[in-house]
Protein backbone atom coordinates (compact mmCIF):
# COMPACT_ATOMS: atom_id res chain seq x y z
CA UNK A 1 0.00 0.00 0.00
CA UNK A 2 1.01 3.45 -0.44
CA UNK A 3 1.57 5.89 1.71
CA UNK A 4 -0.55 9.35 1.25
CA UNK A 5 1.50 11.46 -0.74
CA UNK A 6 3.71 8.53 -1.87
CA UNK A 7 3.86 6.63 -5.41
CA UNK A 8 5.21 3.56 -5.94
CA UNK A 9 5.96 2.48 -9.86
CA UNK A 10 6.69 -0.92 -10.41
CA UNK A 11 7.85 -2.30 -13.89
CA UNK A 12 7.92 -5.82 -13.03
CA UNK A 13 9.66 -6.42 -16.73
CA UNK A 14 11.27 -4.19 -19.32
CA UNK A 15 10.16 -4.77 -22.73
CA UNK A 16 12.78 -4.14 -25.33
CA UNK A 17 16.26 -4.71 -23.75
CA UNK A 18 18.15 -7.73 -23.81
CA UNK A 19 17.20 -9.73 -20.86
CA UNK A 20 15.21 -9.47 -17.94
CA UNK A 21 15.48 -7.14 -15.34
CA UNK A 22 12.64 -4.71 -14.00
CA UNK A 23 12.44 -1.36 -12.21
CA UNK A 24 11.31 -0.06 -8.71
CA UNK A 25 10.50 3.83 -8.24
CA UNK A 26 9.03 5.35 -5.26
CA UNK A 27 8.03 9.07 -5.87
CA UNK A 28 6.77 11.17 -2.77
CA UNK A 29 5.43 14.55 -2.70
CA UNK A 30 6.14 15.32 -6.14
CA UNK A 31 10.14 14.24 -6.27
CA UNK A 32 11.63 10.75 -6.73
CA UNK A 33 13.26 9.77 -3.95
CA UNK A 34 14.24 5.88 -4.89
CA UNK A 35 14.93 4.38 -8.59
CA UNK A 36 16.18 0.87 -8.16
CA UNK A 37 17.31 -1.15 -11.33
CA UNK A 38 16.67 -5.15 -10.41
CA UNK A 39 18.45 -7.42 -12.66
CA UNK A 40 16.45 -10.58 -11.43
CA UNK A 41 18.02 -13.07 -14.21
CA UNK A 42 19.74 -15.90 -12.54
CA UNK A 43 22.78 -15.91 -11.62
CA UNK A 44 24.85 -17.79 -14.40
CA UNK A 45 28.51 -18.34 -12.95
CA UNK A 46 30.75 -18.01 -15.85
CA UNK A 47 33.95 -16.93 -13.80
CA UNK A 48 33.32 -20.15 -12.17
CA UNK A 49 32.75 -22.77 -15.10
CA UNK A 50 35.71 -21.04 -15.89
CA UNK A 51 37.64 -22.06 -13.05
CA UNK A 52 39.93 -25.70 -13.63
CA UNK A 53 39.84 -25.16 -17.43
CA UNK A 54 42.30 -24.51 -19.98
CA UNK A 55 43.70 -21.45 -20.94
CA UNK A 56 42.60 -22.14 -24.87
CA UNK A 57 38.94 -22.27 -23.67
CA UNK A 58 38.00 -19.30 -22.35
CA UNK A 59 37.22 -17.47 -25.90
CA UNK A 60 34.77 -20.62 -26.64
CA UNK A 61 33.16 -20.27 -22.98
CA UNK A 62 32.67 -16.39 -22.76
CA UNK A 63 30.88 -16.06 -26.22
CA UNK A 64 27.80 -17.86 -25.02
CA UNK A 65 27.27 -15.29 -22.40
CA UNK A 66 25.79 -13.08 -25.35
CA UNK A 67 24.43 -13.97 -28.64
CA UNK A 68 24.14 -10.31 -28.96
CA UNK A 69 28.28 -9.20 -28.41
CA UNK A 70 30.10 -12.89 -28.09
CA UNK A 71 32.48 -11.16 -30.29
CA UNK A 72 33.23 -8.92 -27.36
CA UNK A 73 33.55 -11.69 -24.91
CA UNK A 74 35.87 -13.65 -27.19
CA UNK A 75 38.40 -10.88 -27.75
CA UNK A 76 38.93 -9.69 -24.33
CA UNK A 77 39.07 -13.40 -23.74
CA UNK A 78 42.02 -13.73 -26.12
CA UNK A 79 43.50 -10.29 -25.24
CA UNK A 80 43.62 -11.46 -21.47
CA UNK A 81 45.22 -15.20 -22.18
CA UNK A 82 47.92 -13.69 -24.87
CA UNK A 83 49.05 -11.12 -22.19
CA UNK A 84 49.32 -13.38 -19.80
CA UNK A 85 51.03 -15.98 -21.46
CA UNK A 86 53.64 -13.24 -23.16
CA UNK A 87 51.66 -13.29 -26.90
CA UNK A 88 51.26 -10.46 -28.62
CA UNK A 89 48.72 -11.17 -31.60
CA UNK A 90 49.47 -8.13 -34.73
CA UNK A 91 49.70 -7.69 -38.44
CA UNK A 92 46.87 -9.60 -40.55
CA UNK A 93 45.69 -11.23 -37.63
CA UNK A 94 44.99 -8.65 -35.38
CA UNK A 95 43.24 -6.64 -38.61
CA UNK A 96 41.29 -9.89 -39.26
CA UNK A 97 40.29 -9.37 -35.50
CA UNK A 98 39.11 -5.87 -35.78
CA UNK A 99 36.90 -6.96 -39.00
CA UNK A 100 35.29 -8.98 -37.45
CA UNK A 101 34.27 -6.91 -34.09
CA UNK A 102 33.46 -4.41 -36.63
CA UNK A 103 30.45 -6.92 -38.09
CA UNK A 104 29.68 -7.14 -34.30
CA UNK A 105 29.28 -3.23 -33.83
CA UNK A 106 27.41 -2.82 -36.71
CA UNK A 107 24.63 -5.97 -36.27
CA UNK A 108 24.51 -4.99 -32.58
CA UNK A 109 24.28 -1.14 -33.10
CA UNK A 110 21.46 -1.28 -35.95
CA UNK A 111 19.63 -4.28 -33.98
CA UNK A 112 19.61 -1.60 -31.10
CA UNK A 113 18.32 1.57 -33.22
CA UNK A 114 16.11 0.07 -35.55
CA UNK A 115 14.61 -2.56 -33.74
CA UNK A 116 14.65 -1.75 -29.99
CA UNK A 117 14.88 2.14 -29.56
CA UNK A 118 13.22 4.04 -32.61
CA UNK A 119 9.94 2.47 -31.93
CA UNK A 120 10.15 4.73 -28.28
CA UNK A 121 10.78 8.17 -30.73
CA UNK A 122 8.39 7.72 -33.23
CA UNK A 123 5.13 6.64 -30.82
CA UNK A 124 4.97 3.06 -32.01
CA UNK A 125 4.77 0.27 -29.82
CA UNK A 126 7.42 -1.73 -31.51
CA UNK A 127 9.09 -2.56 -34.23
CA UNK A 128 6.40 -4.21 -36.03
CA UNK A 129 4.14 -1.64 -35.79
CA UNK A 130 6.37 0.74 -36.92
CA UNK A 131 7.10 -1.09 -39.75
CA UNK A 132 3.76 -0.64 -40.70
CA UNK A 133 4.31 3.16 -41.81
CA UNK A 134 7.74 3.36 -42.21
CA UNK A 135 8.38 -0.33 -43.98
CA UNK A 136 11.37 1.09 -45.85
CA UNK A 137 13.18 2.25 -43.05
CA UNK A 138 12.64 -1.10 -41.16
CA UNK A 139 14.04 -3.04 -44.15
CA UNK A 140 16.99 -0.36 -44.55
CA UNK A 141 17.72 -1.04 -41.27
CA UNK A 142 17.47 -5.21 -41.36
CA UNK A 143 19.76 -4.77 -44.60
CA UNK A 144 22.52 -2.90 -42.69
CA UNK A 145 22.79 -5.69 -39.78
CA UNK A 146 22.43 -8.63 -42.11
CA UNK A 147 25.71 -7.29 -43.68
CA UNK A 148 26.92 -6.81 -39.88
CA UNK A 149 25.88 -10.77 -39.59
CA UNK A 150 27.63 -11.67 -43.33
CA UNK A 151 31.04 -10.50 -41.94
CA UNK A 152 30.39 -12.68 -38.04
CA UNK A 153 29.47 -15.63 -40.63
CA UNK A 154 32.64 -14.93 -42.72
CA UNK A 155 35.70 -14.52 -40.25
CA UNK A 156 33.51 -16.45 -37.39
CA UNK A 157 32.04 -19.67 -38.99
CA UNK A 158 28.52 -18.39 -37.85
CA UNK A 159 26.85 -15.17 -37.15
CA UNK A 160 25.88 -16.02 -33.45
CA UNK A 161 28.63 -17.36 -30.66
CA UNK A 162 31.26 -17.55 -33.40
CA UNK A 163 33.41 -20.87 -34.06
CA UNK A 164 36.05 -19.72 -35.81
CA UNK A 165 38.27 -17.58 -32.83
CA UNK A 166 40.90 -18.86 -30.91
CA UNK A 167 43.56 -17.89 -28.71
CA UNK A 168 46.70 -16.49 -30.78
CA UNK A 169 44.20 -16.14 -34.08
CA UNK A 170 41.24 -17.98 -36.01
CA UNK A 171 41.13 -21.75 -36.65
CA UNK A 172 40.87 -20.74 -40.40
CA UNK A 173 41.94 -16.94 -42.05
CA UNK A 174 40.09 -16.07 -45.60
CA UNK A 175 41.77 -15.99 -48.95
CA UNK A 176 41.35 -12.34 -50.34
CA UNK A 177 38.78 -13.33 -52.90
CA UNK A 178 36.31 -14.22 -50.14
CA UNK A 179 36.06 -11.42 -48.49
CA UNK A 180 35.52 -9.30 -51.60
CA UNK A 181 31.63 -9.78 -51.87
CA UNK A 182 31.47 -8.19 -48.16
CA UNK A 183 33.03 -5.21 -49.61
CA UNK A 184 30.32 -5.04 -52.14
CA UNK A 185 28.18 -5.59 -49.30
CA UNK A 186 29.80 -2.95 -47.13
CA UNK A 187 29.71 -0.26 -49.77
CA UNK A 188 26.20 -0.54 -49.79
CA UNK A 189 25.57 -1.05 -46.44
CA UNK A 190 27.49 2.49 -45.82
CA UNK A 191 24.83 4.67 -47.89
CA UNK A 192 22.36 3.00 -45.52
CA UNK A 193 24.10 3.27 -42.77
CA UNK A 194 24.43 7.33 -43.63
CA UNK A 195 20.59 7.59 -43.76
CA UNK A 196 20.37 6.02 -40.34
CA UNK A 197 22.42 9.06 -38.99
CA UNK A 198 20.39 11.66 -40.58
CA UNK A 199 16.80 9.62 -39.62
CA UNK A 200 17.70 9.50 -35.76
CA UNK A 201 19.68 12.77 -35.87
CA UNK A 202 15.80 14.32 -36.97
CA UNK A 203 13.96 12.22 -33.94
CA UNK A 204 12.52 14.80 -31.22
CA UNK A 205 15.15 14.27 -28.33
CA UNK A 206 14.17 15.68 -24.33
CA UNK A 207 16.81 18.01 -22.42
CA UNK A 208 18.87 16.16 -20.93
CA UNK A 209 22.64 16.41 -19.08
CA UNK A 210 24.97 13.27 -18.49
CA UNK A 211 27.17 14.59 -15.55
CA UNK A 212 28.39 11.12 -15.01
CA UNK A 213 32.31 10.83 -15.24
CA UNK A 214 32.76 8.96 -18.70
CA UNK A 215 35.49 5.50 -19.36
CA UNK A 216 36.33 4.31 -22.84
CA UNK A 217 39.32 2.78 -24.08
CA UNK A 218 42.00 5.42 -25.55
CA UNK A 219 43.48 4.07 -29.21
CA UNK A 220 45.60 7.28 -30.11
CA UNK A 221 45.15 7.45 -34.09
CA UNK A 222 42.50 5.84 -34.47
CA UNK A 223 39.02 5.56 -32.98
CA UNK A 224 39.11 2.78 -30.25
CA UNK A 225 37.65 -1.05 -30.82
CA UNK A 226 39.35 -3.97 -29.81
CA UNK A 227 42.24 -2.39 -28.15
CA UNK A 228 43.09 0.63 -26.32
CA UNK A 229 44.24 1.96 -22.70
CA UNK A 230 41.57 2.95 -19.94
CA UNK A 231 40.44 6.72 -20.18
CA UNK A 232 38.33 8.78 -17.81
CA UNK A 233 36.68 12.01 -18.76
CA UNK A 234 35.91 13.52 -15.40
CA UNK A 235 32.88 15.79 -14.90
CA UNK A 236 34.10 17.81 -12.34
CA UNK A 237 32.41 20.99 -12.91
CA UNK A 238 35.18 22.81 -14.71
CA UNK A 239 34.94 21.01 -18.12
CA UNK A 240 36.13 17.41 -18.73
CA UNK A 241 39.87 16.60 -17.76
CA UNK A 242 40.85 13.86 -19.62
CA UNK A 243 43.61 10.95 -17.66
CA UNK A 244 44.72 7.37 -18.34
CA UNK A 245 45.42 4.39 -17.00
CA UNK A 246 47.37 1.31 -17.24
CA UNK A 247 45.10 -1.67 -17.27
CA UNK A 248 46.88 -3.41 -15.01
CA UNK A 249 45.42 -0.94 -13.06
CA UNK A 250 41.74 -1.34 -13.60
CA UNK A 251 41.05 -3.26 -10.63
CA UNK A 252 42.49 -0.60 -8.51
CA UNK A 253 40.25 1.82 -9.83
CA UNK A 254 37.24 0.23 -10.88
CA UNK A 255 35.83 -1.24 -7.88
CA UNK A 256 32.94 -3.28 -7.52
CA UNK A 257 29.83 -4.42 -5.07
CA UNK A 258 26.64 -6.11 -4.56
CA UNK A 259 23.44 -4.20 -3.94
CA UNK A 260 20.31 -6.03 -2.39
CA UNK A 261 18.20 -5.46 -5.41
CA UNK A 262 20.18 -7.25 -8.28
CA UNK A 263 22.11 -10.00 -9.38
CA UNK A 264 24.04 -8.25 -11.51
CA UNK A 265 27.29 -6.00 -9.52
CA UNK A 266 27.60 -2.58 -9.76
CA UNK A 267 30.87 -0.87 -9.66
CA UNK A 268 32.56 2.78 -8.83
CA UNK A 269 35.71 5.03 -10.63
CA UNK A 270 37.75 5.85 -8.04
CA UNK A 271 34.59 5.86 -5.65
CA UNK A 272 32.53 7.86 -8.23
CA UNK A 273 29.44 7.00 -10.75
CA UNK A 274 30.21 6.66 -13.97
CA UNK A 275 29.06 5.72 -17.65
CA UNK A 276 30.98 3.94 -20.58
CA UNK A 277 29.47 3.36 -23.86
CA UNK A 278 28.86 5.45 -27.07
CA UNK A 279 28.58 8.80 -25.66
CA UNK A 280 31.91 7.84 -23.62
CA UNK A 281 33.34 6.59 -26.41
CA UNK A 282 32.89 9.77 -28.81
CA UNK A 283 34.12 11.98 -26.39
CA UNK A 284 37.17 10.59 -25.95
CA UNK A 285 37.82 9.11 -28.96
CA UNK A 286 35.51 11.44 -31.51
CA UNK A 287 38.88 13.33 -32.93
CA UNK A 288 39.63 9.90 -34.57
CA UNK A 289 36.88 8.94 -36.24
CA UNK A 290 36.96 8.33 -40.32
CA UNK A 291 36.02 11.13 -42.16
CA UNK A 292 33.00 10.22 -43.51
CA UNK A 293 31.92 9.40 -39.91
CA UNK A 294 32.78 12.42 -38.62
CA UNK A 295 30.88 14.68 -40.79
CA UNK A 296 28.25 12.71 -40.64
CA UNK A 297 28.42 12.98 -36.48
CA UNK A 298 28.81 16.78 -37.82
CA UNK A 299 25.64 17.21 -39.99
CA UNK A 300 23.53 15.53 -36.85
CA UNK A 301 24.39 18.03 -34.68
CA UNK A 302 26.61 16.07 -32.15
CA UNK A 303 29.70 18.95 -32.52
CA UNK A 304 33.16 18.23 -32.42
CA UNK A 305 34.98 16.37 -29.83
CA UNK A 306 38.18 18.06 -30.84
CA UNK A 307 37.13 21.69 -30.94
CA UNK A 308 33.76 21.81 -29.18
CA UNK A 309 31.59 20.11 -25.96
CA UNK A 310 31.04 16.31 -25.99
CA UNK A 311 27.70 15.17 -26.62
CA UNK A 312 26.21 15.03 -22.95
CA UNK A 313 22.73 13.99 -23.57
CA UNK A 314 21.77 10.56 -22.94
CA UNK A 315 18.66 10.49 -25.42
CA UNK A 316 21.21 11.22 -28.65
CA UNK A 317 22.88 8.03 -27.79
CA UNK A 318 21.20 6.20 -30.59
CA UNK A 319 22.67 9.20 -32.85
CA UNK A 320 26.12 8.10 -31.54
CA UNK A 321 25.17 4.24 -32.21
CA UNK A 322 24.62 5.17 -35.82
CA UNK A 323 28.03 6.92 -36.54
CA UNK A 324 29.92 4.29 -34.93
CA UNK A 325 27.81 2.13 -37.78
CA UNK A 326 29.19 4.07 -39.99
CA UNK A 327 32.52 3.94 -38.66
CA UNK A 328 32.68 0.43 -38.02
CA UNK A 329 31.57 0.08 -41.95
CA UNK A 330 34.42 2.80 -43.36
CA UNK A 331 37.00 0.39 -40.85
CA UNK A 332 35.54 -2.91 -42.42
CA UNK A 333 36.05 -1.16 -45.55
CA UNK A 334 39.72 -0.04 -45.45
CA UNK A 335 40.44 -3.15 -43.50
CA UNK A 336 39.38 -5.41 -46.39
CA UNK A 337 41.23 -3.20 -49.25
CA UNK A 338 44.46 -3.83 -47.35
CA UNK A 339 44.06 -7.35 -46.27
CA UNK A 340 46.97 -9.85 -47.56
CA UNK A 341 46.22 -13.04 -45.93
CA UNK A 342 48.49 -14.21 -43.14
CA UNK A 343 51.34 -16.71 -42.97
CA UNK A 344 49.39 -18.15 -40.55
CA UNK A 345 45.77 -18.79 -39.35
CA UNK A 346 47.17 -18.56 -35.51
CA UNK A 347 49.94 -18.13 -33.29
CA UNK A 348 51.41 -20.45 -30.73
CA UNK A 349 50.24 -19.45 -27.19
CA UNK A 350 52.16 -21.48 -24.94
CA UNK A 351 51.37 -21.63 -21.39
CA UNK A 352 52.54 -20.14 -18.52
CA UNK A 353 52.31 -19.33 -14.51
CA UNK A 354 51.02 -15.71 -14.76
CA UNK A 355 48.01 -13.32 -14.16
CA UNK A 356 46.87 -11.48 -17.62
CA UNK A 357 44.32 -8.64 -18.63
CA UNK A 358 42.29 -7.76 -21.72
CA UNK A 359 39.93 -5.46 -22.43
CA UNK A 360 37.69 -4.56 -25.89
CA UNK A 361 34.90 -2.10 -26.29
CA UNK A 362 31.41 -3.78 -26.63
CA UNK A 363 29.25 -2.10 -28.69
CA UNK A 364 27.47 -1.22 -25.15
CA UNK A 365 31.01 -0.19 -23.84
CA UNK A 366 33.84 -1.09 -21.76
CA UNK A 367 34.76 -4.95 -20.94
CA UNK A 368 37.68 -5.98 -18.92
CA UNK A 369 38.44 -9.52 -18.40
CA UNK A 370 41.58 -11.06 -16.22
CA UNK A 371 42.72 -14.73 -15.94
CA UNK A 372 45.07 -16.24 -13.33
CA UNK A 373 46.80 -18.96 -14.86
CA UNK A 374 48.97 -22.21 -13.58
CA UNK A 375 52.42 -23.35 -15.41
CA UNK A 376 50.23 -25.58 -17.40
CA UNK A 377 47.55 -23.22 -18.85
CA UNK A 378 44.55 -24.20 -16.35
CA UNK A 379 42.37 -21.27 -15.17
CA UNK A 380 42.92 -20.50 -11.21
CA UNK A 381 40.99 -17.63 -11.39
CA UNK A 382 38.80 -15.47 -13.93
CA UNK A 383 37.44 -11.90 -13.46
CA UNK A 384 34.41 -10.82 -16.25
CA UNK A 385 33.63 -6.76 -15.86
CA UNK A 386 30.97 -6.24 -18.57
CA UNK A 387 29.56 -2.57 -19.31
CA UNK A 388 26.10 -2.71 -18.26
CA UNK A 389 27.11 -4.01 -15.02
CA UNK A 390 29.25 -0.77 -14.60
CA UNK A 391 26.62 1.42 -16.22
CA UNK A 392 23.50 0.40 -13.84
CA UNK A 393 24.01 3.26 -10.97
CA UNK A 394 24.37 5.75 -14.30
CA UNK A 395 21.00 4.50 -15.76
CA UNK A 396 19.33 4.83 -12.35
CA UNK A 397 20.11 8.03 -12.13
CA UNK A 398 19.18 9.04 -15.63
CA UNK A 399 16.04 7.11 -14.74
CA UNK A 400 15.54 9.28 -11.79
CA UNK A 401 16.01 12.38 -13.50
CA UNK A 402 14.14 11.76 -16.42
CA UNK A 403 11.04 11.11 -14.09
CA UNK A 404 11.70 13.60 -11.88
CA UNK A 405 11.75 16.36 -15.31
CA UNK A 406 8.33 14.88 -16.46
CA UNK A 407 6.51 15.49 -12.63
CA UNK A 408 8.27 18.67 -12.75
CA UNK A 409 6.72 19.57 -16.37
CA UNK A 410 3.26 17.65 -15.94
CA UNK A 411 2.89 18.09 -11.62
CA UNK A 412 1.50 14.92 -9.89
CA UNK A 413 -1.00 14.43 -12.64
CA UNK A 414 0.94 12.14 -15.03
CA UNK A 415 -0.19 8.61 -14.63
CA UNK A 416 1.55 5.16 -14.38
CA UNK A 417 1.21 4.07 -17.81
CA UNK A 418 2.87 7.59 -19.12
CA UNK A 419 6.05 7.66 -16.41
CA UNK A 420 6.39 3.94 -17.41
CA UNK A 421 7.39 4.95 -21.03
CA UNK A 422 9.79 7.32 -19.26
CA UNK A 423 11.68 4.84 -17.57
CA UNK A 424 11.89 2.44 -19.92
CA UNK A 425 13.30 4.58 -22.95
CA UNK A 426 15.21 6.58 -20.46
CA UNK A 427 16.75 3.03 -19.49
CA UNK A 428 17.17 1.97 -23.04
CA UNK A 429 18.96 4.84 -23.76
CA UNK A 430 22.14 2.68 -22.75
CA UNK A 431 21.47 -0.38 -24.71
CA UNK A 432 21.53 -2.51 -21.15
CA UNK A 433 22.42 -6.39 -22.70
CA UNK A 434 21.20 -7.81 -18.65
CA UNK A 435 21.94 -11.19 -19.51
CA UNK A 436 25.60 -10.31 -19.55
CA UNK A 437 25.61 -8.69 -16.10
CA UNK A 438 24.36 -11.18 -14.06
CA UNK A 439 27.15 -13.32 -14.00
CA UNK A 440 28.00 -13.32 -10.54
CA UNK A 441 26.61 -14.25 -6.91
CA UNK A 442 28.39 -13.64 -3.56
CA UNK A 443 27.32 -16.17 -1.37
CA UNK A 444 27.44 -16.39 2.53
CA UNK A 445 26.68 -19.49 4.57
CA UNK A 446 25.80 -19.17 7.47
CA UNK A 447 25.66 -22.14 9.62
CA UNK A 448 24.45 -22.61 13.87
């Protein structure tokens, strides 16, 4: 029961996201006073299957934690194993690597904008019923992640929890002539792609200020994927300072914990709230991207990282999304034009007594893994940080504020049914893939 002058929202399940997780907001006298993201899935104890295996099967192990980003999982896997067994993975290999995270980024991206997110600007229910008056932009967007899918099929033996990836390479590398037709594909794909940006960049976006500190991975030169060193953006009032850090450091900064509510952690910066994703992402790494990209980020209206503010607005997110699309096709693209087939499909990874750390950017943003290893290869220990773990105290704020800005606009007045739809796109403003954060379960026994 509620309490006079006290509301209590439930969302007992979020429609649209990637797993299942609901929401619990108590509003009283007009201003929210609790927003509580619970991430109810079960836990599903990858860091322990993990435990007693070998050190070559991580990659195959992590992918199944998402059929969305395995990709993702796989090459943070692999990152994590080389460094700690001494392996550094480069040349043709590490491009064929990049290719194929790039299919990843752009499947996952346009699954996100076309299929789970535009429906919430345009007034439709979903994507079905929006592809009832706007069937060609439906199809332009299933043609755009079917190439995204091609290029996982290519380099990964199938589209969804690829085959093909191993530690120190791929099982098999192409010849050139096979992955011509994806360039076909790709060139296509990128005229698409560039509609997406100017369709979103026209979608009626609320005010709104992200003044969480922001974490990408830094890849001077280029605009960071599968590789990179840990960057904070602080919000601290005076503009954004931007510092690095080693990752051999990220456990010393990034810190995690349980909260009653969820199965999934939630973690701190250097005891602060903070976000990593696309918005992170451009604002740190925005001065790098290709030049088509960025004057297409240009012509929408998200500035320039280089010369101007970063893009603080949670709702443009899905603009973001569709640049890095376009990026991650122009990278394909280049990546494919250069590509002279390897000596080798793989390196040898021999093992070794050590502790090693990877870390990749997930189309939904930062993930770090780290892998204690025996003289023989077997796993002693395994540590999985995925991004929408770290990003759940950012999206209950958002959520909070976003609620708070419509009672403040429509007074006590606005209903259930209308402050649902607030929460739930202001929560799928981050892309949150659930299923990948509740991975974990602290556990105390207690025994008389």
């Amino acid at each position: 029961m509620n309490h006079p002058g006290t509301r209590v929202l439930r969302l007992d399940a979020l429609a649209r996201v990637e797993g299942e997780a609901a929401l619990h907001l108590r509003v009283q006298g007009g201003t929210v006073t609790e927003t509580r993201l619970r991430i109810y899935e079960p836990p599903r104890f990858f860091e322990a299957f993990l435990t007693g295996r070998g050190h070559t099967e991580p990659p195959d192990i992590t992918a199944r934690i998402c059929g969305i980003c395995p990709v993702a999982y796989q090459m943070s896997a692999c990152q994590a194993i080389e460094n700690a067994c001494g392996v550094t993975v480069d040349g043709p290999l590490a491009d064929l690597r990049r290719l194929l995270y790039c299919g990843e980024w752009i499947e996952s991206h346009t699954l996100h904008i076309y299929l789970l997110h535009a429906p919430d600007f345009l007034g439709r229910a979903d994507v079905v019923e929006l592809a009832r008056d706007q069937r060609a932009a439906v199809e332009r967007g299933l043609r755009i992640k079917q190439t995204g899918n091609a290029l996982l099929e290519q380099l990964g033996g199938r589209p969804i929890h690829p085959v093909n990836v191993r530690v120190g390479g791929f099982y098999r590398t192409p010849a050139p002539e096979e992955l011509r037709p994806l360039a076909e594909r790709l060139r296509q794909a990128r005229e698409d792609a560039l509609e997406t940006v100017r369709w979103v960049a026209a979608f009626d976006f609320p005010d709104a200020v992200c003044d969480h500190d922001l974490f990408a991975l830094r890849d001077p030169g280029r605009y960071a994927i599968d590789a990179g060193t840990p960057a904070v953006m602080a919000a601290d009032g005076q503009g954004r300072a931007l510092r690095d850090f080693s990752l051999v450091d990220f456990e010393e900064h990034v810190r995690e914990g349980q909260v009653p509510h969820s199965t999934a952690l939630t973690a701190t910066l250097d005891g602060r709230r903070y976000l990593t994703g696309p918005l992170a992402r451009y604002a740190i790494n925005g001065r790098w991207l290709h030049p088509v990209a960025s004057e297409a980020a240009r012509d929408a209206g998200l500035g320039d990282p280089l010369t101007g503010p970063v893009c603080d607005n949670p709702f443009r997110s899905i603009v973001v999304r569709a640049v890095e699309v376009v990026q991650a096709i122009e990278e394909a693209l280049r990546i494919i034009d250069g590509y002279e087939p390897p000596p080798r499909p793989a390196v040898v990874v021999p093992p070794r007594e050590a502790v090693g750390a990877g870390a990749t950017e997930a189309p939904r943003g930062l993930l770090y893994h780290r892998y204690a290893l025996t003289e023989d290869g077997t796993v002693t220990e395994a540590r999985i940080v995925p991004p929408t773990a770290q990003n759940q105290t950012a999206i209950e704020e958002d959520v909070r504020r976003a609620v708070q800005a419509r009672l403040d606009a429509a007074g006590p007045a606005a209903d259930d049914e209308e402050l649902t739809h607030v929460c739930e796109r202001a929560i799928r403003n981050h892309d949150p893939c659930i299923s990948c954060a509740a991975h974990f379960l602290d556990l105390t026994v207690e025994r008389t």
